[in-house]
Protein backbone atom coordinates (compact mmCIF):
# COMPACT_ATOMS: atom_id res chain seq x y z
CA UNK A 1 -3.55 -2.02 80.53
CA UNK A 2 -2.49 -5.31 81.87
CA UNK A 3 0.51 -6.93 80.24
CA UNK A 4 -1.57 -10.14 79.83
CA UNK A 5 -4.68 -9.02 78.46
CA UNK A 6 -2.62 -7.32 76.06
CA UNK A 7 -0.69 -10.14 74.48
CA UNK A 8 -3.98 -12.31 74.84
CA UNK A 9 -5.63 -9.76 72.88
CA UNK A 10 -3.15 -9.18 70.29
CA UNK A 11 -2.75 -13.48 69.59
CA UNK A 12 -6.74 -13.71 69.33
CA UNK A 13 -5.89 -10.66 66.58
CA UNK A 14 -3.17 -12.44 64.78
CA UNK A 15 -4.61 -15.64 64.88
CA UNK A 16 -8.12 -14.77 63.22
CA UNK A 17 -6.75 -12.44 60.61
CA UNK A 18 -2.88 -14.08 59.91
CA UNK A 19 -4.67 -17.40 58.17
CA UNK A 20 -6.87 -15.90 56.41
CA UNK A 21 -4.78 -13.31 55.09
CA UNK A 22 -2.31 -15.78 54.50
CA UNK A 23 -5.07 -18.25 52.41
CA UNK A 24 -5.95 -14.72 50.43
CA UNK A 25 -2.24 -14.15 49.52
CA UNK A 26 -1.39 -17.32 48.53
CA UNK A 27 -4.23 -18.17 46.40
CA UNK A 28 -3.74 -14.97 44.30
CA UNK A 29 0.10 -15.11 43.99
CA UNK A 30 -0.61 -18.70 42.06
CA UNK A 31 -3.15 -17.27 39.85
CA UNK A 32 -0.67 -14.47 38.95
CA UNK A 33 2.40 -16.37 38.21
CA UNK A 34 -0.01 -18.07 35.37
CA UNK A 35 -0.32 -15.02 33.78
CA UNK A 36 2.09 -12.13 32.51
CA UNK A 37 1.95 -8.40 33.64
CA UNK A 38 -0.06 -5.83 32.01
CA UNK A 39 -1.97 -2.93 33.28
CA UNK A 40 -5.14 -5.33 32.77
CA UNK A 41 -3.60 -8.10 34.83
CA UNK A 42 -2.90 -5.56 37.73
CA UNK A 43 -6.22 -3.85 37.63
CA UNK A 44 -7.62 -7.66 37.50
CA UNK A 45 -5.41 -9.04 39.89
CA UNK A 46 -6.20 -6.30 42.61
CA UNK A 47 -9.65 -6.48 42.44
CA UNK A 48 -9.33 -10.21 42.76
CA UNK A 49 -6.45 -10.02 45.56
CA UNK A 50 -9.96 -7.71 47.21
CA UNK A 51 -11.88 -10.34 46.69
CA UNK A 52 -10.28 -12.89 47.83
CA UNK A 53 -9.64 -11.02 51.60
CA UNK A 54 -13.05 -10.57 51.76
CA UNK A 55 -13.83 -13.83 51.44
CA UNK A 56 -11.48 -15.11 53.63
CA UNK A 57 -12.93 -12.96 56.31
CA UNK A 58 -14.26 -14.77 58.88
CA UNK A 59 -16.99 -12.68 60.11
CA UNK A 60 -20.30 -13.90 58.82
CA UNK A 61 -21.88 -10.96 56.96
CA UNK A 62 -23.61 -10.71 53.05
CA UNK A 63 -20.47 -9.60 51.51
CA UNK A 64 -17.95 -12.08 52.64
CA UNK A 65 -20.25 -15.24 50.91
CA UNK A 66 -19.50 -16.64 48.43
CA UNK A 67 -22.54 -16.37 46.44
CA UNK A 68 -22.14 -12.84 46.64
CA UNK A 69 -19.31 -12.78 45.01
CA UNK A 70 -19.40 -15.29 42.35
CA UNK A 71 -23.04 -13.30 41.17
CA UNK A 72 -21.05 -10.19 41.23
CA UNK A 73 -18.16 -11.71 38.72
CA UNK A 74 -21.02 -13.43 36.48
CA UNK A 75 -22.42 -10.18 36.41
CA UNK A 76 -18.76 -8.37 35.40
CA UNK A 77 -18.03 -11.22 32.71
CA UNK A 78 -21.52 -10.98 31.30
CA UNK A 79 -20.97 -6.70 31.08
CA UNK A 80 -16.90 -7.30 29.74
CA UNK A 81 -18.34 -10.04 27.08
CA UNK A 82 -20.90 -7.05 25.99
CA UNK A 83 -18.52 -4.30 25.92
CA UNK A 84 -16.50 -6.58 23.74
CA UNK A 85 -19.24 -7.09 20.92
CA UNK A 86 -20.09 -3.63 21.14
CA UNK A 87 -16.51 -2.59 20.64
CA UNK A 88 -16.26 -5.22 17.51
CA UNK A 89 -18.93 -3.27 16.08
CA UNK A 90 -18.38 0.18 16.83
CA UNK A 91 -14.89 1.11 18.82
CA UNK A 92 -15.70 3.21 21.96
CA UNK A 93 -13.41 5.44 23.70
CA UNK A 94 -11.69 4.05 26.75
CA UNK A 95 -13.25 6.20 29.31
CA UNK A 96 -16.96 5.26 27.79
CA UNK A 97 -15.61 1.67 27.82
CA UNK A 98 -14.77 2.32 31.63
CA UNK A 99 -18.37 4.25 32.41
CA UNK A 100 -20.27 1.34 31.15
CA UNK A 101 -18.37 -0.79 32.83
CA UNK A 102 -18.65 0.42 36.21
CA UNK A 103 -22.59 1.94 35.67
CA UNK A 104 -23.81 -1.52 34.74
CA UNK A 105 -21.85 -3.91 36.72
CA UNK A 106 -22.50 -1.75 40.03
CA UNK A 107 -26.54 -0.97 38.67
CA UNK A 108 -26.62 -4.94 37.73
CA UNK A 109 -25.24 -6.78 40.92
CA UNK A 110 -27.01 -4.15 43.25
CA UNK A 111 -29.98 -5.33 41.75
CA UNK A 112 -29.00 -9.19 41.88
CA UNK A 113 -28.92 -8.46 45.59
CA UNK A 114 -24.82 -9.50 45.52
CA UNK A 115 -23.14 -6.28 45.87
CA UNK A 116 -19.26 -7.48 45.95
CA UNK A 117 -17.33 -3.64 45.22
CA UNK A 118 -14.36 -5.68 43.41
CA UNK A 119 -15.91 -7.22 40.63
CA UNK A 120 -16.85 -3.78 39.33
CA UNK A 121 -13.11 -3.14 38.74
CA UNK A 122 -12.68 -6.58 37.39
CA UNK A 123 -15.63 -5.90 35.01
CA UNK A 124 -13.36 -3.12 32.98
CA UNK A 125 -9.86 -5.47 33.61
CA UNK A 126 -11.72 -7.87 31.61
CA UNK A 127 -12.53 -5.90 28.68
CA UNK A 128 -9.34 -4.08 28.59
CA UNK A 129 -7.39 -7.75 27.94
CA UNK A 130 -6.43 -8.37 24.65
CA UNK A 131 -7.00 -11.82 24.40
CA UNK A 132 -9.61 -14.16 22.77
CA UNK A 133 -13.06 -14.66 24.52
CA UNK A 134 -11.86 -17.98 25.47
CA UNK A 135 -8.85 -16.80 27.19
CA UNK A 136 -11.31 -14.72 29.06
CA UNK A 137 -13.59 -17.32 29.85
CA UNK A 138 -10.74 -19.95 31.16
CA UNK A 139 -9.14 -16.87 33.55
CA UNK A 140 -12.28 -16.47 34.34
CA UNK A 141 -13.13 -19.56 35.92
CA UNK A 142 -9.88 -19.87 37.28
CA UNK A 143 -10.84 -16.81 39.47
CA UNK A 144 -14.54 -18.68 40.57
CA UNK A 145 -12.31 -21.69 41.21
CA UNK A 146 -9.80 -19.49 43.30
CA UNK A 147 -12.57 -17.80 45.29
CA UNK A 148 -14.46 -21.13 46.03
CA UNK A 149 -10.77 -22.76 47.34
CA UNK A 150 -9.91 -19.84 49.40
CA UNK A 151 -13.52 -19.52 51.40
CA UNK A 152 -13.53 -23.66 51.36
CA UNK A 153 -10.17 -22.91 53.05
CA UNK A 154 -10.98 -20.15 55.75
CA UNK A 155 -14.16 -22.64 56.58
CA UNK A 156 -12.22 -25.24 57.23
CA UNK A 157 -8.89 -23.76 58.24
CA UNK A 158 -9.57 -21.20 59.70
CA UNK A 159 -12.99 -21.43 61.19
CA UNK A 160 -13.28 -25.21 62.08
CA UNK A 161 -16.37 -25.37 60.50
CA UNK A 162 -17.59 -29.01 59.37
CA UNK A 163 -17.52 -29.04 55.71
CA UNK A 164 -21.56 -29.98 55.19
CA UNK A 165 -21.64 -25.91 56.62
CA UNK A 166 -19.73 -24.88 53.24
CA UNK A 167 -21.98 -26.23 51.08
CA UNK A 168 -24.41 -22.73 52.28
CA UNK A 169 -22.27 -20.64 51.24
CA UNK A 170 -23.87 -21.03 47.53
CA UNK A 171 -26.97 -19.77 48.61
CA UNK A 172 -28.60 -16.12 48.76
CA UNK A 173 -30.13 -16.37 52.12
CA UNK A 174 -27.25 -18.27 54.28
């Protein structure tokens, strides 16, 4: 192979994956130094840290929009905030804890039509906090708020897209 073509090919390579990469890392690093380590935070945090290089993918496909994955972590808070109640009421062993977890989050967001793999591990981090439901909710929405920066970032980073483009990413059918 020709010198050239080589180091052409390997700077298109770096250039389309070493921003958006970088824009995934970042983001999540700043969401974790807000909270402390636990074995929830780490199951959490790399299922989000998933998440988050998905979306900062810059091929165009279902899974790397936003939408996608913001249904998918509705979908895992709505199935953690169950577990919860159910576990006020009656206290489940961990591993049914875990098989609801993963049976109705994956059952739920395939049939939302906004399969996103992570949030199915985030839907069992969630539960497994031991924290109020409002400490849920804010780290919650500081994850939605994460994922919306980081793909408002690879659009207009590292994509040059104009921002009125974004604003599609909210929908099902973009």
């Amino acid at each position: 192979m020709d010198v050239k073509k080589f180091l052409r090919k390997e700077r298109l390579i770096w250039h389309k994956h070493f921003v958006p990469s970088l824009i995934a890392g970042i983001g999540v690093a700043i969401i974790a130094l807000i909270f402390e380590f636990s074995v929830a935070n780490i199951v959490l945090f790399a299922s989000v840290g998933a998440s988050a290089a998905i979306l900062a993918n810059i091929k165009s496909h279902h899974l790397t929009k936003l939408h996608t994955a913001i249904v998918s972590y509705v979908v895992a808070i709505l199935i953690s905030f169950l577990l919860y109640f159910i576990n006020l009421q009656v206290r489940l062993p961990l591993a049914l804890n875990l098989f609801f977890a993963v049976f109705l989050t994956s059952i739920l967001i395939f049939l939302a039509n906004s399969f996103h793999p992570p949030a199915i591990s985030a839907s069992a981090s969630f539960f497994l906090f031991e924290r109020s439901l409002l400490d849920l909710f804010y780290l919650f929405i500081a994850i939605l708020i994460l994922f919306i920066i980081i793909r408002f970032l690879t659009y207009t980073i590292s994509q040059h897209l104009p921002i009125k483009e974004f604003w599609k990413e909210f929908k099902r059918e973009f």
